[in-house]
PDB file of N, CA and C in Angstrom:
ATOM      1  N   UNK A   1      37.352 -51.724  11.564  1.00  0.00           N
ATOM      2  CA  UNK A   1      37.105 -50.557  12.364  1.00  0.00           C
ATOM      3  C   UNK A   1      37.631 -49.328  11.617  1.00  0.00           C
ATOM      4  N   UNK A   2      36.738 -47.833  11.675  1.00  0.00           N
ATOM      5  CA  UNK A   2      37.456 -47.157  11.038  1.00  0.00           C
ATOM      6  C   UNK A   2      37.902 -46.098  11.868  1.00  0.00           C
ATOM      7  N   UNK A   3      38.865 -45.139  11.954  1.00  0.00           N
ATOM      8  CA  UNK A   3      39.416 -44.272  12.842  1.00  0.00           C
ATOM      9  C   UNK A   3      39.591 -43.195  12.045  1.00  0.00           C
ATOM     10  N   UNK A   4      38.836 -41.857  12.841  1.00  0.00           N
ATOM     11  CA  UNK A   4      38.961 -40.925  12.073  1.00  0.00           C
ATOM     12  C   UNK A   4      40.043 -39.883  13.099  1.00  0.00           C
ATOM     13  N   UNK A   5      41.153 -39.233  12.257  1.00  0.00           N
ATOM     14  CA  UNK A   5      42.541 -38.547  12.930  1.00  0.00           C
ATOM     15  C   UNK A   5      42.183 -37.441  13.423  1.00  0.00           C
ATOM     16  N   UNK A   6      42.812 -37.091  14.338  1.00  0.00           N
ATOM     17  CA  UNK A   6      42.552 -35.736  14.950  1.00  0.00           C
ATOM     18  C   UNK A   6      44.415 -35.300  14.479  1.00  0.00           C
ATOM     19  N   UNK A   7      44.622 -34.119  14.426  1.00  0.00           N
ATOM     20  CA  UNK A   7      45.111 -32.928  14.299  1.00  0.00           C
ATOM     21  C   UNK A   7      46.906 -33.304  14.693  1.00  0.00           C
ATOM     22  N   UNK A   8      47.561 -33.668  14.027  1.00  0.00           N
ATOM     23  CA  UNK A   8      48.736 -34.296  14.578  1.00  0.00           C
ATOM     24  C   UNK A   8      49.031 -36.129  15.183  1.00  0.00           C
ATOM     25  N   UNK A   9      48.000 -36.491  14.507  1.00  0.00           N
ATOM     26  CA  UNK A   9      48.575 -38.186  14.807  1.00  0.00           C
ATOM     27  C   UNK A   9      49.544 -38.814  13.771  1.00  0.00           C
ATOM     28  N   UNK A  10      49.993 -39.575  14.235  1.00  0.00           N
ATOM     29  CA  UNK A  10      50.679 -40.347  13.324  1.00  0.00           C
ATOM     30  C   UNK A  10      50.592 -42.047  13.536  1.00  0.00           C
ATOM     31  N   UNK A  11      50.984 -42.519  12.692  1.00  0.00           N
ATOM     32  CA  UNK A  11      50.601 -43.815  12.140  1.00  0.00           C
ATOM     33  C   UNK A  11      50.640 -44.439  13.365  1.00  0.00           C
ATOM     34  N   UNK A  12      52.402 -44.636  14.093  1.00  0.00           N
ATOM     35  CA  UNK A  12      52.214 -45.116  15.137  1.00  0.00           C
ATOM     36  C   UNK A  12      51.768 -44.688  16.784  1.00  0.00           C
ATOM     37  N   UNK A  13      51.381 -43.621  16.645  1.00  0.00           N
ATOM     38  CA  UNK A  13      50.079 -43.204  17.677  1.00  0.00           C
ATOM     39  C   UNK A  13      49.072 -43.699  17.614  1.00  0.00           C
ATOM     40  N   UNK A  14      48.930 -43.866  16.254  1.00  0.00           N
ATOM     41  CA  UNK A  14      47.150 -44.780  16.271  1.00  0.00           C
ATOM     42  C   UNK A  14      47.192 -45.914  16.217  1.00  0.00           C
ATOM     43  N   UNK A  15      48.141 -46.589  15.876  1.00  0.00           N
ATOM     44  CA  UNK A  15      48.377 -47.823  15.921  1.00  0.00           C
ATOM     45  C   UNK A  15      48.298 -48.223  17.794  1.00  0.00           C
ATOM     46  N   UNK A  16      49.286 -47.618  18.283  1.00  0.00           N
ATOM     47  CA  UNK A  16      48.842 -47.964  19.949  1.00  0.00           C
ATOM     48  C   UNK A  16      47.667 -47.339  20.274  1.00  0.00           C
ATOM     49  N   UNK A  17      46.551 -46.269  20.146  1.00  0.00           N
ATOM     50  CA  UNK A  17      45.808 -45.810  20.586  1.00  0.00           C
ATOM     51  C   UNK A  17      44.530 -47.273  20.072  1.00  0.00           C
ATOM     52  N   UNK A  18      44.546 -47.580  18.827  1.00  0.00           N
ATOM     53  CA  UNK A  18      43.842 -48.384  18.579  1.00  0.00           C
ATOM     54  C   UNK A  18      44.275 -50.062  18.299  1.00  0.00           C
ATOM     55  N   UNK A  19      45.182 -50.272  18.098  1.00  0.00           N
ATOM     56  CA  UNK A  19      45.632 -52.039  18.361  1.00  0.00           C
ATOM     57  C   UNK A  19      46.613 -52.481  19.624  1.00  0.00           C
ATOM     58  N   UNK A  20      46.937 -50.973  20.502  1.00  0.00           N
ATOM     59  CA  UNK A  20      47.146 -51.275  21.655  1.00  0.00           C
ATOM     60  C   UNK A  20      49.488 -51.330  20.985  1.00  0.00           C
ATOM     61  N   UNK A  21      49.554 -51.190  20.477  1.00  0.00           N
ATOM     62  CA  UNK A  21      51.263 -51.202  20.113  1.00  0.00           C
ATOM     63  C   UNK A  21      51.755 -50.465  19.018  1.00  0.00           C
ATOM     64  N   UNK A  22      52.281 -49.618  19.072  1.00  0.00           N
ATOM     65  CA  UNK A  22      52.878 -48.943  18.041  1.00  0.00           C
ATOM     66  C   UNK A  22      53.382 -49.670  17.111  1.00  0.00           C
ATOM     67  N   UNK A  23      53.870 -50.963  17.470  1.00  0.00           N
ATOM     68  CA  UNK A  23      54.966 -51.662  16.655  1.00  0.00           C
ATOM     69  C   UNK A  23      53.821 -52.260  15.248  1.00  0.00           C
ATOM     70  N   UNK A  24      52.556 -52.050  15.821  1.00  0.00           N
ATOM     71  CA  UNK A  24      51.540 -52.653  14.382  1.00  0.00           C
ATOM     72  C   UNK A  24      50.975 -51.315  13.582  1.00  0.00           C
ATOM     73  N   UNK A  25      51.949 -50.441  13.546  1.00  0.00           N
ATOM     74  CA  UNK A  25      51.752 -49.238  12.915  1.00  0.00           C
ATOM     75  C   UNK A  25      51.954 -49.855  11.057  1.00  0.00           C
ATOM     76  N   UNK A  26      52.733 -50.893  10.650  1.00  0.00           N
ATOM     77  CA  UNK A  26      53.009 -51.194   9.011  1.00  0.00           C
ATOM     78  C   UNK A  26      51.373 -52.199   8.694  1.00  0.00           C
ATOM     79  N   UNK A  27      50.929 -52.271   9.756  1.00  0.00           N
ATOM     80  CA  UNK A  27      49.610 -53.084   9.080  1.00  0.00           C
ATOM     81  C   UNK A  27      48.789 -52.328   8.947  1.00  0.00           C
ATOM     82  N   UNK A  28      48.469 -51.232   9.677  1.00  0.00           N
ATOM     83  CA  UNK A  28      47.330 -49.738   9.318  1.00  0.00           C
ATOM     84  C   UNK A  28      47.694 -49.308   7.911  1.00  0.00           C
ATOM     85  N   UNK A  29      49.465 -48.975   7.715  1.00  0.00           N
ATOM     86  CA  UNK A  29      50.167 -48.383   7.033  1.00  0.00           C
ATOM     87  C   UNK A  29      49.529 -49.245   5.487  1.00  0.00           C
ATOM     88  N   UNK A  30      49.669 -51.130   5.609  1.00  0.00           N
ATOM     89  CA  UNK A  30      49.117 -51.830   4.513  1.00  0.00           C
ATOM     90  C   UNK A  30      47.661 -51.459   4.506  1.00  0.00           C
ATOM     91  N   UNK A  31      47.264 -51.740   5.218  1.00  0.00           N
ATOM     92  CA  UNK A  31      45.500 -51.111   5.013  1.00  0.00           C
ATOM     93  C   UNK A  31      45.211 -49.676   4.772  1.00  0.00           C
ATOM     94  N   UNK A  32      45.782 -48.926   4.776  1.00  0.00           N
ATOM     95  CA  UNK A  32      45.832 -47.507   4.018  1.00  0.00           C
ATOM     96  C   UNK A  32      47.064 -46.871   3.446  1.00  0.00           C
ATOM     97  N   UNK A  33      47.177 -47.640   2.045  1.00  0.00           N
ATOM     98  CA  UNK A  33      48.345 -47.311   1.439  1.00  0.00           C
ATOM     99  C   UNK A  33      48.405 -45.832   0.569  1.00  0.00           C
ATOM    100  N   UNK A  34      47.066 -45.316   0.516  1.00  0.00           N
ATOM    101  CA  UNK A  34      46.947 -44.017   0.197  1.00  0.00           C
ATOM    102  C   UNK A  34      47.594 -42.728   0.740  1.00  0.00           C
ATOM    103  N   UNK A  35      47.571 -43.319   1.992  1.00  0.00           N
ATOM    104  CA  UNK A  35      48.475 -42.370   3.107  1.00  0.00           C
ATOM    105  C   UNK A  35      49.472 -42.515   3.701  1.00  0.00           C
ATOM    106  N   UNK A  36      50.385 -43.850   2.803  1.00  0.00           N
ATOM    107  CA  UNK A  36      51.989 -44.306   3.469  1.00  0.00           C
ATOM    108  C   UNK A  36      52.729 -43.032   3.851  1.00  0.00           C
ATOM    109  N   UNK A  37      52.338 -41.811   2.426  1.00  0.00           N
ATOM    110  CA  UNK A  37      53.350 -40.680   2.608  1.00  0.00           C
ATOM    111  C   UNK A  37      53.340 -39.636   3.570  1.00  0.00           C
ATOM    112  N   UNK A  38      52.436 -40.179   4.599  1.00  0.00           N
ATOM    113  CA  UNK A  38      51.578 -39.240   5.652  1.00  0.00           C
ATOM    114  C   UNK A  38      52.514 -38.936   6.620  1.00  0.00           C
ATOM    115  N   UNK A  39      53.016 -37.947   7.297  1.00  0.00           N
ATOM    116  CA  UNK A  39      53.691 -38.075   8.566  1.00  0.00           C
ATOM    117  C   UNK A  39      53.182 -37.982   9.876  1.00  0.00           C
ATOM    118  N   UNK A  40      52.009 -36.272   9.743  1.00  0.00           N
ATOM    119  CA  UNK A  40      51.492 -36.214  10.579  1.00  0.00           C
ATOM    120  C   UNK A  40      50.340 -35.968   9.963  1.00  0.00           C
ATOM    121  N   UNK A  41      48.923 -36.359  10.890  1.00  0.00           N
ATOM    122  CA  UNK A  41      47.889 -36.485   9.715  1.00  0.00           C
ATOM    123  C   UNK A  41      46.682 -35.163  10.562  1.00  0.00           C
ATOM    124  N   UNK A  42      46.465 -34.653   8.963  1.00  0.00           N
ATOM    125  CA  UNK A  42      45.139 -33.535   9.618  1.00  0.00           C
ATOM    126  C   UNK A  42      43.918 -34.147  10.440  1.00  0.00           C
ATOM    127  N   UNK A  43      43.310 -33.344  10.920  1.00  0.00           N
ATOM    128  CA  UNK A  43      42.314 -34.119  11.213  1.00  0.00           C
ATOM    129  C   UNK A  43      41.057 -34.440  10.338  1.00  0.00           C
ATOM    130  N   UNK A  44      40.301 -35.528  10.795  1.00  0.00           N
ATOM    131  CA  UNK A  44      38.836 -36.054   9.728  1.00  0.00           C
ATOM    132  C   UNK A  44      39.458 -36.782   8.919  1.00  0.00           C
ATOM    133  N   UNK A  45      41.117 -37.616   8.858  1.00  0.00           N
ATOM    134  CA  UNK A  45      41.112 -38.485   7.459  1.00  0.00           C
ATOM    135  C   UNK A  45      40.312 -39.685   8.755  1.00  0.00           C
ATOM    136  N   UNK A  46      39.882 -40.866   7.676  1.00  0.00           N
ATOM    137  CA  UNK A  46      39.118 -41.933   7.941  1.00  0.00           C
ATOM    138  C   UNK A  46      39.928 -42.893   7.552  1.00  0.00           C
ATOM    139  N   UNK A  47      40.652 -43.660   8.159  1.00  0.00           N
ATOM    140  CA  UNK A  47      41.968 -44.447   8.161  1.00  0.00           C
ATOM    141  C   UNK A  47      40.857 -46.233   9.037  1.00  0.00           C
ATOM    142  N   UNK A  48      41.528 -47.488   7.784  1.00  0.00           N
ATOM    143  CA  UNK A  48      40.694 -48.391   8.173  1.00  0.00           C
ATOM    144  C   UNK A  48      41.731 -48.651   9.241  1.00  0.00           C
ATOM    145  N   UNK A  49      41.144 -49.721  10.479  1.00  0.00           N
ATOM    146  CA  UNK A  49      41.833 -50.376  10.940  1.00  0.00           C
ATOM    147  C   UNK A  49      41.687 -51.204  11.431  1.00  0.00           C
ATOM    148  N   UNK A  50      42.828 -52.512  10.607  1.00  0.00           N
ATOM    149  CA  UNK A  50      42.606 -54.019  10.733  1.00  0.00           C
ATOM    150  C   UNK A  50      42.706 -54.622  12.115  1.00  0.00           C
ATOM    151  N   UNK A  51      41.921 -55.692  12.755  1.00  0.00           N
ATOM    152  CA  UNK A  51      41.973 -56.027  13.832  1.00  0.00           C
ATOM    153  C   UNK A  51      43.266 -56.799  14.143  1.00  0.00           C
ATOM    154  N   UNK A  52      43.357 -56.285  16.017  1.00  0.00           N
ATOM    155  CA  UNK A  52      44.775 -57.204  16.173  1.00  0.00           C
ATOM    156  C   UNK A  52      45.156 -58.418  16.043  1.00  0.00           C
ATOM    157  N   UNK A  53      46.387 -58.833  15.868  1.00  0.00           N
ATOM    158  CA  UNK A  53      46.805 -60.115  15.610  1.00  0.00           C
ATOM    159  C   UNK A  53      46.378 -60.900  16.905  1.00  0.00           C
ATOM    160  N   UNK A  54      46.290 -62.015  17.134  1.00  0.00           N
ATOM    161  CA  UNK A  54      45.969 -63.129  18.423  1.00  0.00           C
ATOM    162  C   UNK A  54      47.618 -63.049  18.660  1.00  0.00           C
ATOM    163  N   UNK A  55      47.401 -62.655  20.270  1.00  0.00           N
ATOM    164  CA  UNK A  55      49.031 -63.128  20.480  1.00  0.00           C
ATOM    165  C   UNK A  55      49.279 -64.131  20.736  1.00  0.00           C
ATOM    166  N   UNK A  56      51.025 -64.419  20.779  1.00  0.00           N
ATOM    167  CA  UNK A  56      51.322 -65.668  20.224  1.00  0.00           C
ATOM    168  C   UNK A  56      51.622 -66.707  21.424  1.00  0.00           C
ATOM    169  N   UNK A  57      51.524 -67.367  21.814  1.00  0.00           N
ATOM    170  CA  UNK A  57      51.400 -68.163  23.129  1.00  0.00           C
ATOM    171  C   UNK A  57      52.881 -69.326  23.001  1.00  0.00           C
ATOM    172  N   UNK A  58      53.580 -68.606  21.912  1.00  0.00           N
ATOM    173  CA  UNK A  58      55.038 -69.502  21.537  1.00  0.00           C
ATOM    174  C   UNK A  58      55.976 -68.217  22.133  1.00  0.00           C
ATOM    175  N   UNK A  59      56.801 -68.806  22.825  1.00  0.00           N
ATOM    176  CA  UNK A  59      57.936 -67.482  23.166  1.00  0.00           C
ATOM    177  C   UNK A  59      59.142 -68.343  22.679  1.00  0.00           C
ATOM    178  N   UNK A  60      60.089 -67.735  21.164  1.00  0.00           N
ATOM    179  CA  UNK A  60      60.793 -68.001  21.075  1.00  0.00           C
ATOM    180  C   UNK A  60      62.160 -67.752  21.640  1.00  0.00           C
ATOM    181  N   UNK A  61      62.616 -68.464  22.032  1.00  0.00           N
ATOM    182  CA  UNK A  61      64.031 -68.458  23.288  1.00  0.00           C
ATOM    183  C   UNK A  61      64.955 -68.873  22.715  1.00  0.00           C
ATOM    184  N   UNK A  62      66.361 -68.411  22.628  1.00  0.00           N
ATOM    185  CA  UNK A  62      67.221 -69.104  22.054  1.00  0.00           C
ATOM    186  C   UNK A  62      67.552 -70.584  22.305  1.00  0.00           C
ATOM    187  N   UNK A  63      68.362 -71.532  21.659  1.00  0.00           N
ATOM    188  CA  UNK A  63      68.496 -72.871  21.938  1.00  0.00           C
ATOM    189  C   UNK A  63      69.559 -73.185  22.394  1.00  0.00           C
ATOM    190  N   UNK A  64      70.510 -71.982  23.075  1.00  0.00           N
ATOM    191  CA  UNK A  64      71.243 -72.596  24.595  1.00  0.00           C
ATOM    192  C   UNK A  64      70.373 -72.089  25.924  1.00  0.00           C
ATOM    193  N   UNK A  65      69.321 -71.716  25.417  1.00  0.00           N
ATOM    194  CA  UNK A  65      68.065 -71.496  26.949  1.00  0.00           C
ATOM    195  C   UNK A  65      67.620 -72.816  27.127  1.00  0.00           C
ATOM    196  N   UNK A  66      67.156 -73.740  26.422  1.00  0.00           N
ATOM    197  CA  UNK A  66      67.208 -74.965  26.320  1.00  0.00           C
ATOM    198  C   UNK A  66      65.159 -75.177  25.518  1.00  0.00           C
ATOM    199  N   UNK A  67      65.217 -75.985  25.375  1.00  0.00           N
ATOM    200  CA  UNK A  67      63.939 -76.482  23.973  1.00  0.00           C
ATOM    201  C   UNK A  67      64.099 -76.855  23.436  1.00  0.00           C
ATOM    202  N   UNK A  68      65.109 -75.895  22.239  1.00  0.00           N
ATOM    203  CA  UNK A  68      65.012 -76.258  20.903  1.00  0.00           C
ATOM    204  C   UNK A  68      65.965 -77.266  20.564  1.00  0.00           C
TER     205      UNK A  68
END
């Protein structure tokens, strides 16, 4: 998918606007390493963006919660 910036976004704005979590802002960041040094971005750059991860249906719990 490609996303083109409007006027003050930043990595992790688009990251939640488009994969739904800010926190997957370093995988946009790997898929457009041209613009790691970006802070806030003009508008019209064309930034790819990789589809979300499948979430994970394992919830790791510590092992005095009991499981592990």
């Amino acid at each position: 998918m490609i996303y083109r910036t409007i006027q003050g976004d930043s990595f992790d704005l688009i990251a939640r606007k488009t994969l739904g979590d800010e926190g997957l802002m370093g995988a946009i960041i790997q898929a457009n390493p041209e613009y790691r040094d970006y802070v806030l971005f003009p508008a019209g750059v064309e930034l790819n963006i990789p589809p979300a991860p499948e979430p994970s249906s394992v919830i790791n719990m510590p092992p005095w919660i009991g499981g592990a």
